[in-house]
Protein backbone atom coordinates (compact mmCIF):
# COMPACT_ATOMS: atom_id res chain seq x y z
CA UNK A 1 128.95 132.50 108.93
CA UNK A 2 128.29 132.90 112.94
CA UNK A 3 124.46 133.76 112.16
CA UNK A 4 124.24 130.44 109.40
CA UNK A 5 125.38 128.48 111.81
CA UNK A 6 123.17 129.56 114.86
CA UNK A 7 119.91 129.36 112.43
CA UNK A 8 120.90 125.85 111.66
CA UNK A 9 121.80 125.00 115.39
CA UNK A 10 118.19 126.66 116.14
CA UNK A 11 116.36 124.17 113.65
CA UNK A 12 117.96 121.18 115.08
CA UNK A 13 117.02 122.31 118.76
CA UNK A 14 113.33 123.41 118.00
CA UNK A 15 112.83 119.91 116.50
CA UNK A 16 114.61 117.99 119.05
CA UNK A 17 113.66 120.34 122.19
CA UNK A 18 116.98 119.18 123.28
CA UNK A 19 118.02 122.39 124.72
CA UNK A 20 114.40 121.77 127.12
CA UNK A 21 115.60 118.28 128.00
CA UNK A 22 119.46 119.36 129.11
CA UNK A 23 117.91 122.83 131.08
CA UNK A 24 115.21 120.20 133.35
CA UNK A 25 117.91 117.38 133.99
CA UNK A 26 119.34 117.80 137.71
CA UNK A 27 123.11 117.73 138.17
CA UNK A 28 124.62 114.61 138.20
CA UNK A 29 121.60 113.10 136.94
CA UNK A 30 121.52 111.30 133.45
CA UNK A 31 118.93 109.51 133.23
CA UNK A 32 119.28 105.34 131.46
CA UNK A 33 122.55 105.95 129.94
CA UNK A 34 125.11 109.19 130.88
CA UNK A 35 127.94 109.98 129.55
CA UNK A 36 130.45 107.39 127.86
CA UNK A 37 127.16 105.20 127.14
CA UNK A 38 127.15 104.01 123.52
CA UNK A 39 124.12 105.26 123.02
CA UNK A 40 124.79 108.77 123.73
CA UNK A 41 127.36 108.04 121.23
CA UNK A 42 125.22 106.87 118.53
CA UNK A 43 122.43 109.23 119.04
CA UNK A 44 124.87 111.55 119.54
CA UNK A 45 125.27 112.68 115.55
CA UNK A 46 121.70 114.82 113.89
CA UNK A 47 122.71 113.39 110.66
CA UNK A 48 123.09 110.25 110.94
CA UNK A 49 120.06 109.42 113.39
CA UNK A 50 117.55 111.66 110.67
CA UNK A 51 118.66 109.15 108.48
CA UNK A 52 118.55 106.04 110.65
CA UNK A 53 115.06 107.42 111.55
CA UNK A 54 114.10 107.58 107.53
CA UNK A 55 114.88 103.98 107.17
CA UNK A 56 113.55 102.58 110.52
CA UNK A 57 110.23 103.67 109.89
CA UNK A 58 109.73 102.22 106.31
CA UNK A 59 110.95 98.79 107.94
CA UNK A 60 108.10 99.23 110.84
CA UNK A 61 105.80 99.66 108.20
CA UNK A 62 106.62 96.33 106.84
CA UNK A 63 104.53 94.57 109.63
CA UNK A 64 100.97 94.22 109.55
CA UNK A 65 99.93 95.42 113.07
CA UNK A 66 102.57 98.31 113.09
CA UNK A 67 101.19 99.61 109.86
CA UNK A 68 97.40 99.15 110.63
CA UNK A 69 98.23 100.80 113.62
CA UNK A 70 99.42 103.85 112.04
CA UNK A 71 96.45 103.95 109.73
CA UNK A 72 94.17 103.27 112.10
CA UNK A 73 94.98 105.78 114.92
CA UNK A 74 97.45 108.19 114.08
CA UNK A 75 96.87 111.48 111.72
CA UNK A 76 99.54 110.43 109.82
CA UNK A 77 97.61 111.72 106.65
CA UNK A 78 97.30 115.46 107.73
CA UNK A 79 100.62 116.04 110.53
CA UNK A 80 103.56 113.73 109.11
CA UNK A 81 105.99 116.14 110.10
CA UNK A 82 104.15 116.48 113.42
CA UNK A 83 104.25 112.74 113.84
CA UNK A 84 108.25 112.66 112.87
CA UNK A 85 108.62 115.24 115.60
CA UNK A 86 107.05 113.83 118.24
CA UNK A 87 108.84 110.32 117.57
CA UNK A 88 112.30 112.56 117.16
CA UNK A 89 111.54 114.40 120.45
CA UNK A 90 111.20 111.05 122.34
CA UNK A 91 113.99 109.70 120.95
CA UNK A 92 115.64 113.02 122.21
CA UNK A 93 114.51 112.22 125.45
CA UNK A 94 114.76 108.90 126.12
CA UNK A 95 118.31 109.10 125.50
CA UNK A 96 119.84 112.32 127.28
CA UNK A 97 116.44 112.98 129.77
CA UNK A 98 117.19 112.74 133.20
CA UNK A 99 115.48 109.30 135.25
CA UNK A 100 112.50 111.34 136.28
CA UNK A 101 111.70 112.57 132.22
CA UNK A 102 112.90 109.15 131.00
CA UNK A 103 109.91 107.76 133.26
CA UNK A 104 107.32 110.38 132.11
CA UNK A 105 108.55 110.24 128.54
CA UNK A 106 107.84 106.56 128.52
CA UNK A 107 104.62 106.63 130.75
CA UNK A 108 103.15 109.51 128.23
CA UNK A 109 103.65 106.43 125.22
CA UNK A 110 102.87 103.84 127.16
CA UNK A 111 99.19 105.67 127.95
CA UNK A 112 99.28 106.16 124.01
CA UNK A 113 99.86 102.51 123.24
CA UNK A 114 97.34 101.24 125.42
CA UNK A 115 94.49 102.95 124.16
CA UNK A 116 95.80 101.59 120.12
CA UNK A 117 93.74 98.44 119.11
CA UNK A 118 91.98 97.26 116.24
CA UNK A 119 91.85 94.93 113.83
CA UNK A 120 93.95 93.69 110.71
CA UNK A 121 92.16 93.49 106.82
CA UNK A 122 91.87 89.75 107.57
CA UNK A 123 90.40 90.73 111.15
CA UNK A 124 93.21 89.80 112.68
CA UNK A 125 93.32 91.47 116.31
CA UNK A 126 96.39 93.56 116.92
CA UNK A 127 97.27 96.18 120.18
CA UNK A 128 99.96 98.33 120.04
CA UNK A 129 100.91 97.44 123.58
CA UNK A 130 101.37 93.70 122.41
CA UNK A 131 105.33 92.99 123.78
CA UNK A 132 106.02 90.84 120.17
CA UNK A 133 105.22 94.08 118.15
CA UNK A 134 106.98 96.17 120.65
CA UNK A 135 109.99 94.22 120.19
CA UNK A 136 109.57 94.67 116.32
CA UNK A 137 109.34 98.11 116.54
CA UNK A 138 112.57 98.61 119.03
CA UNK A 139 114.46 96.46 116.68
CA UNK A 140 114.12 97.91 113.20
CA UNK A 141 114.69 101.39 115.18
CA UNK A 142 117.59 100.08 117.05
CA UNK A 143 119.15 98.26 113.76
CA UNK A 144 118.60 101.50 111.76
CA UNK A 145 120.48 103.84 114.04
CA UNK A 146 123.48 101.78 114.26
CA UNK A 147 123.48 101.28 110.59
CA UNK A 148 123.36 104.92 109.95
CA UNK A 149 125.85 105.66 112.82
CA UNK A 150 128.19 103.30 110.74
CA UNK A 151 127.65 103.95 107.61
CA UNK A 152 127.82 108.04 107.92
CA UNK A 153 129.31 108.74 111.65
CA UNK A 154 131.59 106.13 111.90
CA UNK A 155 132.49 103.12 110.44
CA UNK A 156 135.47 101.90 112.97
CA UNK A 157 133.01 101.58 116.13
CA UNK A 158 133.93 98.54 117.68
CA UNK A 159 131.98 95.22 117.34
CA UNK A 160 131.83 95.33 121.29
CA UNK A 161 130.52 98.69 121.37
CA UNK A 162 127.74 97.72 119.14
CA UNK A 163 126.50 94.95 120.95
CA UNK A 164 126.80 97.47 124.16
CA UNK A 165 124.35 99.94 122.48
CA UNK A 166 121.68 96.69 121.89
CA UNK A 167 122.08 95.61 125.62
CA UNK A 168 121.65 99.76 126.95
CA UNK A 169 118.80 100.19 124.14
CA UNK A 170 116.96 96.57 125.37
CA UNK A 171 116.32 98.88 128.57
CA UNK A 172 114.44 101.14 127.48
CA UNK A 173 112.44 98.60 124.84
CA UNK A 174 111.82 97.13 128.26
CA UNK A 175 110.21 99.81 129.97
CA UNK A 176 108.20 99.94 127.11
CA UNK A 177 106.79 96.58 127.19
CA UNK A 178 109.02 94.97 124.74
CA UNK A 179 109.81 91.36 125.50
CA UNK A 180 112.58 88.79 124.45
CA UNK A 181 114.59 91.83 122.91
CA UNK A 182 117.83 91.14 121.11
CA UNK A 183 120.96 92.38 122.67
CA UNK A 184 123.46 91.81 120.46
CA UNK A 185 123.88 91.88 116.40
CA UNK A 186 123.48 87.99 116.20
CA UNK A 187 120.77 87.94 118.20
CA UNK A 188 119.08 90.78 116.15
CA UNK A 189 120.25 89.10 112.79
CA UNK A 190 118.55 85.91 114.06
CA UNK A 191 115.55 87.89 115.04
CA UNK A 192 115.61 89.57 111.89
CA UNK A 193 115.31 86.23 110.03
CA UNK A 194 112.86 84.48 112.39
CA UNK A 195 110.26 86.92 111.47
CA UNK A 196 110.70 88.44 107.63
CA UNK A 197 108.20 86.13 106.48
CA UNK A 198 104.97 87.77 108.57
CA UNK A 199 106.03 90.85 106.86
CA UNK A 200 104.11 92.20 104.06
CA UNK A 201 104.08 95.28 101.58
CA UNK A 202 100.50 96.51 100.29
CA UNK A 203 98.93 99.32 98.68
CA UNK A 204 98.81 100.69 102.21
CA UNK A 205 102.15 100.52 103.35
CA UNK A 206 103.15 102.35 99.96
CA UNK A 207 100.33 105.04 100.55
CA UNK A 208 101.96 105.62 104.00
CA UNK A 209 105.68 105.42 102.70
CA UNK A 210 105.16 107.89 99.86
CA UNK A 211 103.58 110.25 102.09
CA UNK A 212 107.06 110.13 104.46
CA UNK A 213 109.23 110.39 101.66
CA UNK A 214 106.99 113.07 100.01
CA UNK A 215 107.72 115.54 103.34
CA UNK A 216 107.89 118.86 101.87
CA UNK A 217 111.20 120.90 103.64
CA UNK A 218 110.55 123.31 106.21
CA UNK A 219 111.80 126.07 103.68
CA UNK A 220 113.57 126.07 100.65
CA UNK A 221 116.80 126.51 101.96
CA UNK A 222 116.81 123.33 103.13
CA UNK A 223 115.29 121.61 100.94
CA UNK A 224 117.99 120.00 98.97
CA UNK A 225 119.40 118.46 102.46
CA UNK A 226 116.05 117.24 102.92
CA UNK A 227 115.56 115.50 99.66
CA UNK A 228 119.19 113.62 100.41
CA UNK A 229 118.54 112.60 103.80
CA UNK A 230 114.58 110.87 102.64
CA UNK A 231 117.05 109.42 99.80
CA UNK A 232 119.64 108.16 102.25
CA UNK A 233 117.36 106.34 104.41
CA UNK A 234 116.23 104.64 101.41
CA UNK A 235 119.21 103.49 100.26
CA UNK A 236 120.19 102.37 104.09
CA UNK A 237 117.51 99.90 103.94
CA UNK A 238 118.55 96.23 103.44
CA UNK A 239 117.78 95.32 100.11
CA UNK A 240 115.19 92.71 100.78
CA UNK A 241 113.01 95.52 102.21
CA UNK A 242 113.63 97.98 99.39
CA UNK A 243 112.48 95.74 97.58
CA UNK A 244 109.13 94.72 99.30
CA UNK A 245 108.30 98.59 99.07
CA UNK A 246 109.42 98.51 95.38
CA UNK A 247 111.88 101.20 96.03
CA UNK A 248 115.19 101.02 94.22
CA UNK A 249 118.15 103.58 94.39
CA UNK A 250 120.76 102.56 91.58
CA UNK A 251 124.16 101.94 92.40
CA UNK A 252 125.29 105.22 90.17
CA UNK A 253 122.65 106.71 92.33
CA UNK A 254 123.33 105.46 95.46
CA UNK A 255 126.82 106.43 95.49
CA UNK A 256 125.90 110.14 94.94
CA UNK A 257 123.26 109.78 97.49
CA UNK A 258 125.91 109.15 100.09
CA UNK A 259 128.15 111.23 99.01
CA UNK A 260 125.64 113.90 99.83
CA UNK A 261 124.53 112.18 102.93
CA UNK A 262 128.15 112.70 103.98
CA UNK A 263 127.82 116.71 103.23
CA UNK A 264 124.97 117.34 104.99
CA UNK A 265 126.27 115.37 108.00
CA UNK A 266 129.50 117.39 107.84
CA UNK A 267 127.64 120.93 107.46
CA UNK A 268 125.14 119.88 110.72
CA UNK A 269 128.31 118.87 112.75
CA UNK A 270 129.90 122.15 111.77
CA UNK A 271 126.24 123.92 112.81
CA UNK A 272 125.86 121.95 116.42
CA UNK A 273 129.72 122.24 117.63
CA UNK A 274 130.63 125.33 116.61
CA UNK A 275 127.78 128.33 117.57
CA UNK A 276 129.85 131.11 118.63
């Protein structure tokens, strides 16, 4: 059991690089948010974030400029899993990296952003580095993560602990470029509703959503936990966007779904605390 668990603790770390980020941060040192932060709290969980992450990035899809930028500029098509990485590694670091990786972390994507720019079907400019689309990206992430954390880490965090992981997260969104970021859940539902209708779904956004959700597993082993957790950030989206992509998990479905969700959480949490 002591060698299943380190091989699983070992795939966690090589995609995360976490054990990188906790061997560069000085003492005393951590970085936006430290110890006792919410967020460290609700990035804190493997499970729950993968799944959070799932059903964050089918939402950012949903919006024209965040999709065409994607297509436009990213090899989505040929390193998906690369792409995932990369976005989980930032995460990673954003959130436990000490102030000086924090900085380069965000410096590295702001570079990236800036050099992002085309224009829509309709010829619509966009820029990736435009604060409004910024903002839309930070908030489908940040909404996603606390749903997951809720729905599969724990469902008793406090209301006021919530709206204290929006106001730490707005930081970083900040530093970014993001502007007019929501920092609490009615000011996220309210942003939320003030801009569903510039959202669209189109033969491109399901050409890049099928190709996510069709990531082969890094072996077999693991491939059964892999299928659940693609399936559970499905289901975690709110139904209006499910159905925009014209994805549906039944309730029957659903419930089974999460019940496996809930395994695979348990078996990671038994992986990452227990190594010995």
């Amino acid at each position: 059991m002591i060698a299943v668990r380190r091989g699983i603790a070992r795939r966690v770390d090589a995609l995360l690089g976490s054990g990188e980020v906790a061997a560069a941060r000085p003492d005393g040192d951590h970085g936006l948010f430290g110890p006792g932060s919410a967020s460290w709290v609700v990035h804190g969980d493997f499970s729950s974030m993968v799944i959070g992450g799932v059903s964050a990035l089918l939402m950012q899809m949903l919006h024209p400029a965040a999709l065409a930028g994607v297509w436009d500029h990213s090899g989505f098509r040929r390193d998906m899993a690369g792409r995932l990485k990369r976005t989980a590694r930032f995460v990673g670091v954003a959130t436990y990296g000490s102030t000086d990786q924090v900085a380069a972390a965000v410096a590295r994507v702001r570079r990236v952003h800036g050099r992002v720019r085309g224009h829509l079907p309709d010829g619509t400019p966009y820029a990736a580095d435009d604060p409004a689309l910024l903002t839309w990206v930070h908030a489908a992430e940040v909404d996603a993560f606390l749903r997951a954390h809720l729905r599969y880490r724990d469902p008793w965090f406090p209301g006021a602990e919530q709206d204290r992981y929006l106001r730490e997260q707005a930081q970083l969104a900040r530093m970014l470029g993001a502007a007019d970021v929501p920092e609490s859940r009615g000011a996220l539902a309210a942003y939320f509703a003030r801009v569903r209708p510039a959202l669209r779904a189109d033969a491109r956004t399901r050409a890049v959503s099928r190709l996510m959700l069709a990531q082969p597993s890094p072996s077999l082993a693991t491939a059964p936990a892999n299928a659940v957790m693609l399936r559970a950030g499905v289901d975690l989206l709110p139904g209006w966007a499910r159905r925009m992509h014209g994805l549906s998990v039944p309730f029957p479905g659903a419930i089974g779904v999460r019940m496996g969700a809930l395994g695979v959480g348990g078996v990671l949490r038994w992986a990452m605390t227990r190594r010995g």
